[in-house]
Protein backbone atom coordinates (compact mmCIF):
# COMPACT_ATOMS: atom_id res chain seq x y z
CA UNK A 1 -10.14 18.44 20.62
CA UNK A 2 -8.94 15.07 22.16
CA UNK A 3 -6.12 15.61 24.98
CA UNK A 4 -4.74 12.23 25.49
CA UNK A 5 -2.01 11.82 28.27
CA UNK A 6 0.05 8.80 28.60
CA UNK A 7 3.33 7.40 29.84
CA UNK A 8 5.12 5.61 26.90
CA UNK A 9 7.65 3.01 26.62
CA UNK A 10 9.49 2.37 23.74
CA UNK A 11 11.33 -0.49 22.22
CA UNK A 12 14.62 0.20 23.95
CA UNK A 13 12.98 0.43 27.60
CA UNK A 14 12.70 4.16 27.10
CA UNK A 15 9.83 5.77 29.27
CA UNK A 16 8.46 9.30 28.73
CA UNK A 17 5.84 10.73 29.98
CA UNK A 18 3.42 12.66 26.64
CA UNK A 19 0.69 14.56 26.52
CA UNK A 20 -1.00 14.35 23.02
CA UNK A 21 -3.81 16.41 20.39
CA UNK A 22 -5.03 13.22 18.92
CA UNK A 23 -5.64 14.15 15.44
CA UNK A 24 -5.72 9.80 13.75
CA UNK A 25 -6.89 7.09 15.66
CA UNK A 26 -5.98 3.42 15.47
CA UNK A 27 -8.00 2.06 13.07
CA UNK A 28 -8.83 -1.06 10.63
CA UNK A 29 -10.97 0.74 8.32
CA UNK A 30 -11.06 2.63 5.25
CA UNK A 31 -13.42 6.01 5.73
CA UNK A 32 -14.27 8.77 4.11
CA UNK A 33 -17.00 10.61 2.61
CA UNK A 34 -19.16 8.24 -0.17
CA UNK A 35 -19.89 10.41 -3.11
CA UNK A 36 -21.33 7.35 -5.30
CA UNK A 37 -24.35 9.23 -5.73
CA UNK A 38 -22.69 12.40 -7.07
CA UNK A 39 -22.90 12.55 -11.31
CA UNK A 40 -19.69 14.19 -12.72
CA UNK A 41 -20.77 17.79 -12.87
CA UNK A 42 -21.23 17.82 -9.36
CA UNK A 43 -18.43 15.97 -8.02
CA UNK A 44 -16.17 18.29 -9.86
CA UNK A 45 -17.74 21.13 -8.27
CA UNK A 46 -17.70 19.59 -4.71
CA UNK A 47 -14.12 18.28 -5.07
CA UNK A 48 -12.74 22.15 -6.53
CA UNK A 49 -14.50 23.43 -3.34
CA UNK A 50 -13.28 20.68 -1.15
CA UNK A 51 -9.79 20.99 -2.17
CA UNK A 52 -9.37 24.84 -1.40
CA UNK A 53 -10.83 24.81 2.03
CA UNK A 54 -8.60 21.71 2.68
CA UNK A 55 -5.77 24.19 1.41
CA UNK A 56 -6.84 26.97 3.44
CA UNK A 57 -7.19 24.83 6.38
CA UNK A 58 -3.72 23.29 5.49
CA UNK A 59 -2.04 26.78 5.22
CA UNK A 60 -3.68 27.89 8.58
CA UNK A 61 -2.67 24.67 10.57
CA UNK A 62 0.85 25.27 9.04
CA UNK A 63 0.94 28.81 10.34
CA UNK A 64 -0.64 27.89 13.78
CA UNK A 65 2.03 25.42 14.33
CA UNK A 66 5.01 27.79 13.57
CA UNK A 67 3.72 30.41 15.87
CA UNK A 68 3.68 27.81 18.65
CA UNK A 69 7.04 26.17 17.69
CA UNK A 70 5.32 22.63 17.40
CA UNK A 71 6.13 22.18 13.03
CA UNK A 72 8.47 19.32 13.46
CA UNK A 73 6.39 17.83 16.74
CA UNK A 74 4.13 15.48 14.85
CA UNK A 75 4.28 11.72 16.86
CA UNK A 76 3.11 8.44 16.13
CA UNK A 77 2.78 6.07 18.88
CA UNK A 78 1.59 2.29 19.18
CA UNK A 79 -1.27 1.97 21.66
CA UNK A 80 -0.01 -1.40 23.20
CA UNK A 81 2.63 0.58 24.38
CA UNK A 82 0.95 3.21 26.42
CA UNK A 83 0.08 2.95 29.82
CA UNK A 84 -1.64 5.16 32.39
CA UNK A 85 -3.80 6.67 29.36
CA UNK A 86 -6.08 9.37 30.76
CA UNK A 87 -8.14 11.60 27.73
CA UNK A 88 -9.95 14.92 28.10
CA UNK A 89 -11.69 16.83 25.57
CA UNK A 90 -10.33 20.25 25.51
């Protein structure tokens, strides 16, 4: 995991000091997985499987996030305004 620690000002002149899980990255691109290649048999089978591990994986994150008190601590912050930026990967 990304461990991104910053001090951030906001539009009022507000500073705070955060410590961040980076879990999207600025970006100007579209990506994902290309399944061109796929014919329709098997991109029904891969999207059925993909679909309940990204629901397991959705339930699990949503239980690991209650247990630590962190459901409603989801940020978004704009990377011109964050200063003193130091990242580890934990």
């Amino acid at each position: 995991m990304k461990l991104v620690e910053f001090t951030y000002t906001k539009q009022d002149g507000s500073v705070s000091k955060r410590a961040v899980i980076e879990l999207v990255t600025p970006n100007k691109f579209m990506e994902g997985l290309d399944v061109t290649q796929l014919d329709e048999v098997t991109f029904a089978e891969f999207s059925q499987k993909m679909s309940s591990l990204k629901k397991t994986q959705h339930e699990q994150t949503m239980q690991l996030l209650a247990d630590f008190d962190l459901k409603h601590n989801y940020r978004r912050f704009k990377p011109e305004a964050m200063t003193d930026v130091q990242v580890e990967y934990v």
